[in-house]
N, C-alpha and C. Protein backbone atom coordinates (compact mmCIF):
# COMPACT_ATOMS: atom_id res chain seq x y z
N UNK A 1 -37.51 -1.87 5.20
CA UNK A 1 -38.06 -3.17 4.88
C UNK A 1 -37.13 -4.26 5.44
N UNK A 2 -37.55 -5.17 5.58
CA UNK A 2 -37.01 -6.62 5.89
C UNK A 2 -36.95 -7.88 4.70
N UNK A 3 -35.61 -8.78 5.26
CA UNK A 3 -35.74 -10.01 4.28
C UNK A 3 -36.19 -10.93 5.16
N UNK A 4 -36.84 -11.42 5.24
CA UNK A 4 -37.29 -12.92 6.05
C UNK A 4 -36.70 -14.01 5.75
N UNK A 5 -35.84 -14.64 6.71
CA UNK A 5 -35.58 -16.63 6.21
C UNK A 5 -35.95 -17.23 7.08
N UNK A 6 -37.02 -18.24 6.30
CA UNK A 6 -37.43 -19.16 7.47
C UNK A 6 -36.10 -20.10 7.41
N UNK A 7 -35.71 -20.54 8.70
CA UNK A 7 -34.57 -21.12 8.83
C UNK A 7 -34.66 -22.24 9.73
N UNK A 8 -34.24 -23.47 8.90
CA UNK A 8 -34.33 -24.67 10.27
C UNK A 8 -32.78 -25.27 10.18
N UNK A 9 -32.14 -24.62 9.64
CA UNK A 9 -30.72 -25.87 10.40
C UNK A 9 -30.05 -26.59 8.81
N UNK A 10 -30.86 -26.08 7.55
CA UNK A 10 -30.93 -27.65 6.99
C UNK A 10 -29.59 -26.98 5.79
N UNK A 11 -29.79 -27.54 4.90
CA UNK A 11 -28.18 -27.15 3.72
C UNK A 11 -28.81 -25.93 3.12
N UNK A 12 -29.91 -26.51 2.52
CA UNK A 12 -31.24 -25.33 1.62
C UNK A 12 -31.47 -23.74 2.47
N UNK A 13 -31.57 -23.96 3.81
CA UNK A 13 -32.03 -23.08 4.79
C UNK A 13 -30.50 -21.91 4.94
N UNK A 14 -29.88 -22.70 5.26
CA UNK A 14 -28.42 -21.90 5.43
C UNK A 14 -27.69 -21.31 4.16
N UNK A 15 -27.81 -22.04 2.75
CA UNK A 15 -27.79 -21.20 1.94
C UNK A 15 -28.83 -19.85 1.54
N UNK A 16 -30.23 -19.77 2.25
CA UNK A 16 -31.14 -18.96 1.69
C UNK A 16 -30.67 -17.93 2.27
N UNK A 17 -29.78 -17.95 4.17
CA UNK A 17 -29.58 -17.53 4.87
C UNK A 17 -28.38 -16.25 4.31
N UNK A 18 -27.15 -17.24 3.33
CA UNK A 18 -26.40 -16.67 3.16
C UNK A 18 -26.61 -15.36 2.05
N UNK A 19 -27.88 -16.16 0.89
CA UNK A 19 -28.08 -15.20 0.00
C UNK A 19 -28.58 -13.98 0.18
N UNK A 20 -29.64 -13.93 1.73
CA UNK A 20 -29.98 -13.16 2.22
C UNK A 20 -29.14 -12.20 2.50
N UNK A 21 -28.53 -12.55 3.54
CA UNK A 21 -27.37 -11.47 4.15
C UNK A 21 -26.55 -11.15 3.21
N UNK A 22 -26.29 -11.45 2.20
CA UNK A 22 -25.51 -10.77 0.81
C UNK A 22 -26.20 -9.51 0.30
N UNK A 23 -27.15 -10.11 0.08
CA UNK A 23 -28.20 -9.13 -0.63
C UNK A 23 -29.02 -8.06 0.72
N UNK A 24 -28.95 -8.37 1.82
CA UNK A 24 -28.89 -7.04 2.80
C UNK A 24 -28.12 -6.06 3.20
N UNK A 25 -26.92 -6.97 2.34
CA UNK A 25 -25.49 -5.58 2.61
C UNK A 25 -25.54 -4.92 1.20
N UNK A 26 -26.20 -5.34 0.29
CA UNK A 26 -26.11 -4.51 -1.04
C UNK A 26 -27.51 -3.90 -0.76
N UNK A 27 -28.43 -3.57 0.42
CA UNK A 27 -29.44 -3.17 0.01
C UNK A 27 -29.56 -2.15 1.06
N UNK A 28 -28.89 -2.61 2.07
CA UNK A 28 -29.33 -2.38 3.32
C UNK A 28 -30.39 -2.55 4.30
N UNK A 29 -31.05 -3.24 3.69
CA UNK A 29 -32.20 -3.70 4.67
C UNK A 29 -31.79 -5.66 5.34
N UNK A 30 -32.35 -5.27 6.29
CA UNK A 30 -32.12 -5.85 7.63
C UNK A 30 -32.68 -7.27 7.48
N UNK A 31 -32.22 -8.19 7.94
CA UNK A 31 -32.53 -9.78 7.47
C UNK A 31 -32.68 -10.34 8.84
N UNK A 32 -33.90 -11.07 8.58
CA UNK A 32 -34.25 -11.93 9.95
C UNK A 32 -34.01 -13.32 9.27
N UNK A 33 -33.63 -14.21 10.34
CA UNK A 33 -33.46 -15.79 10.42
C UNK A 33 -34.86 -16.15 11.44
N UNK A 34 -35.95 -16.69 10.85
CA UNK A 34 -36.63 -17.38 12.15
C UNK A 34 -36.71 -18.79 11.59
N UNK A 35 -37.09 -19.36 13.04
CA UNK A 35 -36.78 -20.36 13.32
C UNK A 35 -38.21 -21.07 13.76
N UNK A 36 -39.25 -21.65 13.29
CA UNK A 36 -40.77 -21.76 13.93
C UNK A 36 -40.12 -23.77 14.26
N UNK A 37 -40.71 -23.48 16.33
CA UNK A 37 -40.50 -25.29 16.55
C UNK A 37 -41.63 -25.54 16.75
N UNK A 38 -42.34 -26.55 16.26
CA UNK A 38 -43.21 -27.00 16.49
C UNK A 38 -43.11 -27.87 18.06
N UNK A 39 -44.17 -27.99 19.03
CA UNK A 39 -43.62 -29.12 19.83
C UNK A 39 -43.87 -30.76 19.38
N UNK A 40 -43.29 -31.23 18.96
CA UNK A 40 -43.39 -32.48 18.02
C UNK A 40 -41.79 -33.15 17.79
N UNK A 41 -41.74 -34.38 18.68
CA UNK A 41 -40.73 -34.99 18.91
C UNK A 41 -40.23 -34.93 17.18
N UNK A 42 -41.11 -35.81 16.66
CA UNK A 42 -41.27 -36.82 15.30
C UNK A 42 -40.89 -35.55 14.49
N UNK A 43 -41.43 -34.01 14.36
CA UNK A 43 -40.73 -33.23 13.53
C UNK A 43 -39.26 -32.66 13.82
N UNK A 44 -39.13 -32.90 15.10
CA UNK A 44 -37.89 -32.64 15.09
C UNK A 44 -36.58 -33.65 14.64
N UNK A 45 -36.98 -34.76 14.92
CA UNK A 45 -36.16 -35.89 14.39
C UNK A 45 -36.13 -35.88 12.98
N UNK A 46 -37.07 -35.71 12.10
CA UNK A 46 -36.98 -35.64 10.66
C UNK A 46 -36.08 -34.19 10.26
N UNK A 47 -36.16 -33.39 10.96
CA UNK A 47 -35.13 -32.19 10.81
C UNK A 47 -33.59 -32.30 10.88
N UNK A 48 -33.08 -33.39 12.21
CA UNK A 48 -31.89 -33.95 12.75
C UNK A 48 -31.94 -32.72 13.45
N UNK A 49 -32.88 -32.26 14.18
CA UNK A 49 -32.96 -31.39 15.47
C UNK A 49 -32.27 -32.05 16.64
N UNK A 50 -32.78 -33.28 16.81
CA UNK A 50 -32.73 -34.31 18.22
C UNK A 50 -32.20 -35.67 17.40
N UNK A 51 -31.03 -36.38 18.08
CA UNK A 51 -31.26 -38.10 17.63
C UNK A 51 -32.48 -38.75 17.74
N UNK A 52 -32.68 -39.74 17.15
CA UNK A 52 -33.60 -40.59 17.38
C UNK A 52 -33.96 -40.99 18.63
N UNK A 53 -32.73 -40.81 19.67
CA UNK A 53 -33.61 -41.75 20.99
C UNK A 53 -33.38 -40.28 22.18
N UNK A 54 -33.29 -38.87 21.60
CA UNK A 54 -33.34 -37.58 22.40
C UNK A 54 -34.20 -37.53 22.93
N UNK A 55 -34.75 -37.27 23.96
CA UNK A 55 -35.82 -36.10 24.11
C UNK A 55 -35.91 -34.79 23.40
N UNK A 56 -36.89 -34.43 23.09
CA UNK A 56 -37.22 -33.21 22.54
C UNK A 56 -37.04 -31.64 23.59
N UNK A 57 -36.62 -30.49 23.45
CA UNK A 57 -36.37 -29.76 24.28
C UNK A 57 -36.11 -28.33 23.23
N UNK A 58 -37.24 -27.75 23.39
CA UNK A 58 -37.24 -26.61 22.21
C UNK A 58 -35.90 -25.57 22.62
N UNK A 59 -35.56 -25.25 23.94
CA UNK A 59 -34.49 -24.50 23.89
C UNK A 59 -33.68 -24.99 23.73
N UNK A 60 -33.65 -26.33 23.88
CA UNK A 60 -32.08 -26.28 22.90
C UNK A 60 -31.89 -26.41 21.36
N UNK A 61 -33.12 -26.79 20.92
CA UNK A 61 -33.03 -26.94 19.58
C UNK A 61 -32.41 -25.00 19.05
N UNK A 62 -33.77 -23.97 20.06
CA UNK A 62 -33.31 -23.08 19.63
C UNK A 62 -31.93 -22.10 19.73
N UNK A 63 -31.40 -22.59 20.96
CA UNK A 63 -29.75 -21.86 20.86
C UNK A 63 -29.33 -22.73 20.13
N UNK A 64 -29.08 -23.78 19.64
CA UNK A 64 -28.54 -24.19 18.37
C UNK A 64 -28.44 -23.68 17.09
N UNK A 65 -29.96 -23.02 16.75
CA UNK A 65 -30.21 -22.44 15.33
C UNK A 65 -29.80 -20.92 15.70
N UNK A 66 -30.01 -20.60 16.99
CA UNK A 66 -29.38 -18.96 16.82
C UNK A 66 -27.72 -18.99 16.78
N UNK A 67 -27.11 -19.84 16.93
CA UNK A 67 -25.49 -20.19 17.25
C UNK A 67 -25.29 -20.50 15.79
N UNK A 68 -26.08 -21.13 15.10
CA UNK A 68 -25.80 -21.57 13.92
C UNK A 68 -26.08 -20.24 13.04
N UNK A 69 -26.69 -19.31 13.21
CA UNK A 69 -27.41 -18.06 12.52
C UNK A 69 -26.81 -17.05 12.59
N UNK A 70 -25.83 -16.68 13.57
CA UNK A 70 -24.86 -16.05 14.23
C UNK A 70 -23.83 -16.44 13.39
N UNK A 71 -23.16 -17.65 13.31
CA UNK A 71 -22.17 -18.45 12.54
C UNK A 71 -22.24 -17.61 11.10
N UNK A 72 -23.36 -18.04 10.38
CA UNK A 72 -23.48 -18.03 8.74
C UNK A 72 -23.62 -16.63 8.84
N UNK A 73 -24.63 -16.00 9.27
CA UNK A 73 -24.90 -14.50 9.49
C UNK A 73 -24.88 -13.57 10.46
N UNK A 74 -23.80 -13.17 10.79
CA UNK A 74 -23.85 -12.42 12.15
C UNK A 74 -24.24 -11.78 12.27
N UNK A 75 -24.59 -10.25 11.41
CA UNK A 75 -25.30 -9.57 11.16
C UNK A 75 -27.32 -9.53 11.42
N UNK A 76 -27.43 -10.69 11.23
CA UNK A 76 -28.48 -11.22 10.91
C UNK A 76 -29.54 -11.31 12.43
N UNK A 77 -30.65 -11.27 12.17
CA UNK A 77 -31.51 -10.90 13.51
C UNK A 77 -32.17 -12.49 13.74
N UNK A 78 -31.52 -13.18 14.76
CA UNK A 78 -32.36 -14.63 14.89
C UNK A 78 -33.91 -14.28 15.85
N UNK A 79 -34.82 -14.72 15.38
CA UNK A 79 -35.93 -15.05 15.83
C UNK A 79 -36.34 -16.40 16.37
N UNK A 80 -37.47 -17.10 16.80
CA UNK A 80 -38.41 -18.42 17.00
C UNK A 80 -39.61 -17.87 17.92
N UNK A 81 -40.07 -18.78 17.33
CA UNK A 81 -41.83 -18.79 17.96
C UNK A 81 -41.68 -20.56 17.99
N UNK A 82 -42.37 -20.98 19.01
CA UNK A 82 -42.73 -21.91 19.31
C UNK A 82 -44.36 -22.43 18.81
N UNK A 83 -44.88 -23.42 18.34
CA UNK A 83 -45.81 -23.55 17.80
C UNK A 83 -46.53 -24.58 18.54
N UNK A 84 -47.93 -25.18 19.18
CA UNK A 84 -48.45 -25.98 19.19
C UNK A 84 -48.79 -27.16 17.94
N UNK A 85 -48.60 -28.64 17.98
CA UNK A 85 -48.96 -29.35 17.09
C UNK A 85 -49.79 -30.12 17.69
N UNK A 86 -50.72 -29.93 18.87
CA UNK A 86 -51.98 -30.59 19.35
C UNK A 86 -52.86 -29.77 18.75
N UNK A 87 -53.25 -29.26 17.22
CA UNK A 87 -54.15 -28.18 17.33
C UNK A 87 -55.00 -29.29 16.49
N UNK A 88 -56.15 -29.88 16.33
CA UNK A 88 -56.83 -30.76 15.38
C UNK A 88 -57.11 -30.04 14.16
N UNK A 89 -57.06 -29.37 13.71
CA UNK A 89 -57.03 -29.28 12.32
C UNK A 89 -55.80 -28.99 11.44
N UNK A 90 -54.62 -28.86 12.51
CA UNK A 90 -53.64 -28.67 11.41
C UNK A 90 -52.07 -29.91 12.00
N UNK A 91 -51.47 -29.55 10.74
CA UNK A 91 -50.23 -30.82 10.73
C UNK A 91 -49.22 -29.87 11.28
N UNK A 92 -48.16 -30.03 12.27
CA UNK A 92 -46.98 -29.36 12.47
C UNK A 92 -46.70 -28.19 11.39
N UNK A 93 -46.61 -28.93 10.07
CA UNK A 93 -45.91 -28.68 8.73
C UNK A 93 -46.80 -27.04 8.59
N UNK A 94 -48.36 -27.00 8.80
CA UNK A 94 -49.26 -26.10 8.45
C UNK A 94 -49.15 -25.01 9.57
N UNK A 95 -48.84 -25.41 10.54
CA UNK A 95 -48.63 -24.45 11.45
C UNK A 95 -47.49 -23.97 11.08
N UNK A 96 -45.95 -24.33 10.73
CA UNK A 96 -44.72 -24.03 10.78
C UNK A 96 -45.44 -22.72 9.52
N UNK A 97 -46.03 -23.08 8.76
CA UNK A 97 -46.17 -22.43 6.93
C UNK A 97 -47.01 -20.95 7.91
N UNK A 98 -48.39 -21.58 8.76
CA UNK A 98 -49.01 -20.44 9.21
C UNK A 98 -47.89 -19.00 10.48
N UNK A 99 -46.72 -19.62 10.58
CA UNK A 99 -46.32 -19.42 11.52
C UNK A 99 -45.15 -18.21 10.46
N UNK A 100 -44.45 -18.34 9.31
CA UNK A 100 -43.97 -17.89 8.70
C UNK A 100 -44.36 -16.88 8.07
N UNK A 101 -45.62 -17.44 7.17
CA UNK A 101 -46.58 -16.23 6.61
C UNK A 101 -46.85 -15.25 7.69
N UNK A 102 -47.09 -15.14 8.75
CA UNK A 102 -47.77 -14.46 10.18
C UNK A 102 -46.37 -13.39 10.22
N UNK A 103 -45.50 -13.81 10.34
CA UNK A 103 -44.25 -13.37 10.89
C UNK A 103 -43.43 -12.66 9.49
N UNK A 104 -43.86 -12.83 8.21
CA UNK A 104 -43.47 -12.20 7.42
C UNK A 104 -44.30 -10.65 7.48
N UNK A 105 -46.10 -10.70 7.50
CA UNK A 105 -46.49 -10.08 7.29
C UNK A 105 -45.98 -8.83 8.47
N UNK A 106 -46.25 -9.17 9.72
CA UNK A 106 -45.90 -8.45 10.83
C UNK A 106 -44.67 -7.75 10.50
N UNK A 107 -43.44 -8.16 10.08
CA UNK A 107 -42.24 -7.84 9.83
C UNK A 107 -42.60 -6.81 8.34
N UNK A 108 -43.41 -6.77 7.65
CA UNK A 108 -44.09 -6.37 6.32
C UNK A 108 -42.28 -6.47 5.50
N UNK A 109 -42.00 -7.88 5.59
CA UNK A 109 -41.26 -8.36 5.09
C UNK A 109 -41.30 -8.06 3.34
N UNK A 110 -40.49 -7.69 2.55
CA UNK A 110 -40.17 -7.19 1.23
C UNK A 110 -39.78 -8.35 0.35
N UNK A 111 -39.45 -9.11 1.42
CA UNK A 111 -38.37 -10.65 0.38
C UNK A 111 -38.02 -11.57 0.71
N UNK A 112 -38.73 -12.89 1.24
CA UNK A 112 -38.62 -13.87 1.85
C UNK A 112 -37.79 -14.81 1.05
N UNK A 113 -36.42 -15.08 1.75
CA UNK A 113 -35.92 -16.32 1.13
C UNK A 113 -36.02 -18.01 1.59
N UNK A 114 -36.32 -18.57 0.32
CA UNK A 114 -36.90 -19.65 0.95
C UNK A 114 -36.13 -20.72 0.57
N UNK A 115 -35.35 -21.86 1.48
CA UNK A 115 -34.40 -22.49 0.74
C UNK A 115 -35.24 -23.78 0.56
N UNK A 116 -35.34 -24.27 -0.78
CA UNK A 116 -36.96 -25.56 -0.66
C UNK A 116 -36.28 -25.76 -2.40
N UNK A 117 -35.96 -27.55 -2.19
CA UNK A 117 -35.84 -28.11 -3.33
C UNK A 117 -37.20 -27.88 -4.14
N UNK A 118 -38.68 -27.50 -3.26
CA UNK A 118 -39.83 -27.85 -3.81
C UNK A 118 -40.60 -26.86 -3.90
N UNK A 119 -40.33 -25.68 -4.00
CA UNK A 119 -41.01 -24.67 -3.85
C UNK A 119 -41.52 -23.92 -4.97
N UNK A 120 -42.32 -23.79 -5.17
CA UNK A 120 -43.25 -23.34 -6.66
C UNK A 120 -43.44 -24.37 -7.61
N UNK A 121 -42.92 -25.90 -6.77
CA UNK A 121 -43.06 -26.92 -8.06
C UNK A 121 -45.09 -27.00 -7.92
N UNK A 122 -45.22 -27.70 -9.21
CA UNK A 122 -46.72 -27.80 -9.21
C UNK A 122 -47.02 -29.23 -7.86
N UNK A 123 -46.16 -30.52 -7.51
CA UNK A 123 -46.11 -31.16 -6.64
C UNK A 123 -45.68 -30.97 -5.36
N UNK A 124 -45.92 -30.37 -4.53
CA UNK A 124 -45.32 -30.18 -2.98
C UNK A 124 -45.45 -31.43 -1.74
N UNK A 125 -44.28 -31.71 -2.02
CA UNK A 125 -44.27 -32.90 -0.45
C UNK A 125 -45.06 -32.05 0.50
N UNK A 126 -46.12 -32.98 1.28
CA UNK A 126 -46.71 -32.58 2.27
C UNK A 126 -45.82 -31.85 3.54
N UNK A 127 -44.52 -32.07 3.61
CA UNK A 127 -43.66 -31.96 4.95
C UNK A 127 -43.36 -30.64 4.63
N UNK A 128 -43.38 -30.29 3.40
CA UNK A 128 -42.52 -28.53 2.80
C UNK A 128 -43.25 -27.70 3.14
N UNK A 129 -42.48 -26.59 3.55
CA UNK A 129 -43.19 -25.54 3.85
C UNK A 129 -42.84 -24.38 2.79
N UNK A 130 -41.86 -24.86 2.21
CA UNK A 130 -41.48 -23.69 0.39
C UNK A 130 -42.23 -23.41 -0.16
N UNK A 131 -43.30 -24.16 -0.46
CA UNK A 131 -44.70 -24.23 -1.37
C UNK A 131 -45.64 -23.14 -1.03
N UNK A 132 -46.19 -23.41 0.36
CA UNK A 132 -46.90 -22.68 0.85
C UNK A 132 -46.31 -21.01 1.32
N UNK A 133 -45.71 -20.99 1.66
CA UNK A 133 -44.44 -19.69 1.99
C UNK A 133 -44.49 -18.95 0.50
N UNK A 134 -44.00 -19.79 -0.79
CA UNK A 134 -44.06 -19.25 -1.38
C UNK A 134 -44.90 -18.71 -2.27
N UNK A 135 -46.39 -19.48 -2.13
CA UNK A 135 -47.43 -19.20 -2.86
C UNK A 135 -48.00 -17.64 -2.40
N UNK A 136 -47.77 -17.16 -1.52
CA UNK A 136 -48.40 -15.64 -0.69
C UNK A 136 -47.89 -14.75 -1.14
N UNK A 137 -48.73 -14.15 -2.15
CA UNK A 137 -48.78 -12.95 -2.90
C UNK A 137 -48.38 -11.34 -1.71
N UNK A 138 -48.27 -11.21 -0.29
CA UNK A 138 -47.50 -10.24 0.26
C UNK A 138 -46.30 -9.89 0.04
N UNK A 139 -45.60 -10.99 -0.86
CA UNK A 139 -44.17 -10.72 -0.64
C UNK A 139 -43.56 -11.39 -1.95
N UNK A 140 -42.47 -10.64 -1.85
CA UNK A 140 -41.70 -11.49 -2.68
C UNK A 140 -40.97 -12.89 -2.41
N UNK A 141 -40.69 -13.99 -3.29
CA UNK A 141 -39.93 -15.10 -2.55
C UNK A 141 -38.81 -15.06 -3.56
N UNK A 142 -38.00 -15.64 -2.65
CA UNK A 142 -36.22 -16.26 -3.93
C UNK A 142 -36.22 -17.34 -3.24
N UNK A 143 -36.27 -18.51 -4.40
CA UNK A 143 -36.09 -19.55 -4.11
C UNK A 143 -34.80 -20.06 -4.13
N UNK A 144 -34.33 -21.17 -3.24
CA UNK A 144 -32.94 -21.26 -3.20
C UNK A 144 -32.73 -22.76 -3.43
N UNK A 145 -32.51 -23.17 -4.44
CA UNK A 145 -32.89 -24.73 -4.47
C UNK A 145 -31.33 -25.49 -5.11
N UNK A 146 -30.21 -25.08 -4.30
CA UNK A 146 -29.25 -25.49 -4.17
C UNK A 146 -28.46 -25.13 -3.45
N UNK A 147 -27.45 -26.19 -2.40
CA UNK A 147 -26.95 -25.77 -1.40
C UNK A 147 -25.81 -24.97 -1.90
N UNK A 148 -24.81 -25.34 -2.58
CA UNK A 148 -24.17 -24.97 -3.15
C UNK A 148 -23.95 -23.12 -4.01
């Protein structure tokens, strides 16, 4: 089996990262870090992917998060999928969520850690993807809702 972390860079994300890889050396099963970019300047700037006046450039966002994934977890298997956000019916945010769920199931992931101040609350900021990640009865979630 596998642990899944969706992982973007952030305090929440890198701690889910760490709890993960803790709990893969007491289990032995194997922990992925992915990384889903949307192509979307505006989501990447709200991430602190890119400065404000960057261009957007998914490979570098992504050797960043595998350098950073490597860092916290070396052990740890970095992934990314790249996502379209020209799709008209969905928001970056829904693709990133469809893009996780997809990649858990494939992986028939056992235990997704999800680092989300907001995740299983009954209110979910539209931008979170904790909520949705964690509402999918395939898997288990651990929520990680402190960096610390």
């Amino acid at each position: 089996m596998t642990l899944l972390v969706p992982f973007d860079g952030s305090e929440l994300s890198t701690a889910a990262l760490e709890k993960a890889a803790e709990f893969g050396d007491l289990t032995g099963e194997d922990v992925v870090a992915l990384t889903v970019v949307p192509d979307d300047d505006e989501y990447a700037r709200e991430r602190g992917w890119i400065g404000q006046h960057e261009q957007f450039d998914p490979d570098v966002v992504t050797r960043k998060m595998r350098r950073t994934v490597a860092d916290v977890a070396p052990e740890a298997t970095f992934e990314y999928e790249l996502v379209d956000s020209d799709e008209p019916t969905a928001t970056a945010t829904t693709n990133v969520v469809r893009a996780i769920r997809d990649r858990a199931t494939g992986l028939d992931a056992s235990l997704v850690f999800v680092g989300s101040e907001n995740a299983g609350s009954v209110t979910t900021p539209l931008s979170s993807v904790g909520g949705p990640v964690a509402s999918d009865q395939h898997y288990d979630v651990y929520v990680v809702r402190h960096a610390e």
